[in-house]
C-alpha atoms as a PDB file:
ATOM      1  CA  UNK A   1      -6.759   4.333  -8.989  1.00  0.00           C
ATOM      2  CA  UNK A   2      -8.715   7.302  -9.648  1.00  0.00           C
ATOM      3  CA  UNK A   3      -9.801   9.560  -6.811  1.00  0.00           C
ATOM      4  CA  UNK A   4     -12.878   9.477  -7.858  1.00  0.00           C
ATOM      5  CA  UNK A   5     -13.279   5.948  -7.033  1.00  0.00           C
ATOM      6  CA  UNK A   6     -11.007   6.070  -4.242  1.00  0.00           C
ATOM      7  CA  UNK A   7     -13.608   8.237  -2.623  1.00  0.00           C
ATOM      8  CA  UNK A   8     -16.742   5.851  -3.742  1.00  0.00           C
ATOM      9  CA  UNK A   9     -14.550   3.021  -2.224  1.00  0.00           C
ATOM     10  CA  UNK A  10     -14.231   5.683   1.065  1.00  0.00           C
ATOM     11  CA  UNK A  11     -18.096   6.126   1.300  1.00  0.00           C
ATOM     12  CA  UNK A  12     -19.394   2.818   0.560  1.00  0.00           C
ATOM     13  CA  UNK A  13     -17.388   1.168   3.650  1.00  0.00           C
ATOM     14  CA  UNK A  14     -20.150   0.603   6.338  1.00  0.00           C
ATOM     15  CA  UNK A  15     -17.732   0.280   8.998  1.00  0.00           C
ATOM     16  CA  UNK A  16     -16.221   4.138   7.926  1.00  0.00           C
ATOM     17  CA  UNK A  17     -12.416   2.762   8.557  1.00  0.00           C
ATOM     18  CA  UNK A  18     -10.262   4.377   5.281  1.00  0.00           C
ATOM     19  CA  UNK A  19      -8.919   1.584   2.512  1.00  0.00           C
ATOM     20  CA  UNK A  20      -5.384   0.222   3.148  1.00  0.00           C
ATOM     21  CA  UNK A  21      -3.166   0.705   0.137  1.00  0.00           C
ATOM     22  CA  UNK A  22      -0.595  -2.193   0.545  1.00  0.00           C
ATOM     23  CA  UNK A  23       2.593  -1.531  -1.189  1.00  0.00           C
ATOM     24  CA  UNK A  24       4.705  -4.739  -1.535  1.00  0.00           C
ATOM     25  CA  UNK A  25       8.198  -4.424  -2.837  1.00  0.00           C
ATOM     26  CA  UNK A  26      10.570  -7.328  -3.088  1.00  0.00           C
ATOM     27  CA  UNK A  27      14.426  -6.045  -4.467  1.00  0.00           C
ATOM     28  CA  UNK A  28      16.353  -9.680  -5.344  1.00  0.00           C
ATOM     29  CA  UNK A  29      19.046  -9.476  -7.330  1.00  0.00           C
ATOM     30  CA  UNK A  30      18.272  -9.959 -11.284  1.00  0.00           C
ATOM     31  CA  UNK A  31      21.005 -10.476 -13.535  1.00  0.00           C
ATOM     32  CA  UNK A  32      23.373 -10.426 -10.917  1.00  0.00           C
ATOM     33  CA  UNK A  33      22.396  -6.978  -9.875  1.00  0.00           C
ATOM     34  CA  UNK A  34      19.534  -5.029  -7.493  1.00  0.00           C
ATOM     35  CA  UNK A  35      16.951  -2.578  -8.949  1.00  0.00           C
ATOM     36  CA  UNK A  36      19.000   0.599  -7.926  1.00  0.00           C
ATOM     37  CA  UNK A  37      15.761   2.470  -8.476  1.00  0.00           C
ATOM     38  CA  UNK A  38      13.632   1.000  -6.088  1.00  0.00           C
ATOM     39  CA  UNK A  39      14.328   3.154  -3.269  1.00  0.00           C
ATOM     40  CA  UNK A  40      13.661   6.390  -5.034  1.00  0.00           C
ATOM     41  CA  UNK A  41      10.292   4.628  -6.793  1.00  0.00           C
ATOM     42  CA  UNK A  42       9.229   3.542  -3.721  1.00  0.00           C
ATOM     43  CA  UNK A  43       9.513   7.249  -2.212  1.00  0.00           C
ATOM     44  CA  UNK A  44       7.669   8.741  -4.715  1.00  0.00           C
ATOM     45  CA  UNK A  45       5.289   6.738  -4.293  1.00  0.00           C
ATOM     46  CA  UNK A  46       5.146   7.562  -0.458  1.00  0.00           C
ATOM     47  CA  UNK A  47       5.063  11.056  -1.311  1.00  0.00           C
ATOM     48  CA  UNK A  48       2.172  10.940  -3.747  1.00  0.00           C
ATOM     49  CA  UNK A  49       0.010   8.763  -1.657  1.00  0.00           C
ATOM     50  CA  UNK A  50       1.075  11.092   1.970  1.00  0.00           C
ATOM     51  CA  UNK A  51      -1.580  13.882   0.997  1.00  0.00           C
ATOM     52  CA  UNK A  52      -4.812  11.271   0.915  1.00  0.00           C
ATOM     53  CA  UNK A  53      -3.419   9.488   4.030  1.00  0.00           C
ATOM     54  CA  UNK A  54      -2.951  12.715   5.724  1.00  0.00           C
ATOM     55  CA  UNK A  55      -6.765  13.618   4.859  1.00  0.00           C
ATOM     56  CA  UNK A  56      -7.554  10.170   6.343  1.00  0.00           C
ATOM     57  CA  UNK A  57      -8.898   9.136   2.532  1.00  0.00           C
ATOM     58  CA  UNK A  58      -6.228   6.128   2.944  1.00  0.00           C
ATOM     59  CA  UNK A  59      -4.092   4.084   5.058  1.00  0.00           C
ATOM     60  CA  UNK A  60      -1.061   3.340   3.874  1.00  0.00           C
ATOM     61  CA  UNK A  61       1.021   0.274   4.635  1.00  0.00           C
ATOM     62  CA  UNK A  62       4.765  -0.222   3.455  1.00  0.00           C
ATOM     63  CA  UNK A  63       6.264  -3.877   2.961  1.00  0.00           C
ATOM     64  CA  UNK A  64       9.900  -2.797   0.797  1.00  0.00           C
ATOM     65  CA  UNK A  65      11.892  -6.139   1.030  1.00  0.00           C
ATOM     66  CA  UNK A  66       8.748  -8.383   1.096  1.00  0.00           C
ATOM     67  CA  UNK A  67       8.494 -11.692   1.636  1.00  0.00           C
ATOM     68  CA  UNK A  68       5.525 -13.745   0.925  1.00  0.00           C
ATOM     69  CA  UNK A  69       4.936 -14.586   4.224  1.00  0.00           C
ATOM     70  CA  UNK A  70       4.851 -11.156   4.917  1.00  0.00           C
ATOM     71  CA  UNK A  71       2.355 -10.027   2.299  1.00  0.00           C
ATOM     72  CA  UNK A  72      -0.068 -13.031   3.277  1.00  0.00           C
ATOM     73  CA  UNK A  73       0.254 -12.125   7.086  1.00  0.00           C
ATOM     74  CA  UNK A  74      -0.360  -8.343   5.987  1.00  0.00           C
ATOM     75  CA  UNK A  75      -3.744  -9.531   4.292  1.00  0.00           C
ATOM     76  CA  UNK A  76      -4.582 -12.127   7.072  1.00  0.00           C
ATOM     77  CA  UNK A  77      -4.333  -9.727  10.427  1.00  0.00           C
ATOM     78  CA  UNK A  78      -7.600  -8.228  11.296  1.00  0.00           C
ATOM     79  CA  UNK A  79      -6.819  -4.951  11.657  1.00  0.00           C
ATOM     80  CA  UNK A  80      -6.531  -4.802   7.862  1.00  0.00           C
ATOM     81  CA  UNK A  81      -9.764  -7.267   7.402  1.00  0.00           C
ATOM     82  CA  UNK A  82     -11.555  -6.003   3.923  1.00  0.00           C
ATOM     83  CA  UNK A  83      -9.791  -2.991   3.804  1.00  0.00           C
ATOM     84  CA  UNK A  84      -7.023  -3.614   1.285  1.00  0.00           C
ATOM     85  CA  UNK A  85      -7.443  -2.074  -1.892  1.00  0.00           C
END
């Protein structure tokens, strides 16, 4: 996502609470084998997204190892209610 729209999503929320960024990650084994680069992917990630959540742009909320259940609870608790970009 552009920051440009990041920051349109940002001003156009009437209740002023930043976007959640949900980042789902699910490591099975594929071809007998895990994705050995999922745990450095998923801190970069961390690390590129840390400066907008530190300027309160974002909220940022990690599932590595996720489960459906998980994900749908994630998008069901109200905390998170029409925030989830």
């Amino acid at each position: 996502m552009r920051w440009d729209r990041f920051f349109l999503l940002l001003v156009s929320n009437p209740m002023n609470t930043p976007p959640v960024i949900l980042l789902a990650f699910a490591n099975e084994k594929t071809e007998g084998r895990f994705l050995h680069t999922l745990k450095d992917e998923i801190a970069a990630l961390r690390k590129a997204l840390q400066p907008a959540e530190d300027a309160g742009l974002c909220e940022i909320v990690l599932l590595p190892n996720a489960t459906t259940e998980e994900i749908l609870d994630t998008f069901q608790r109200q905390r998170y209610r029409d925030r989830i970009a």
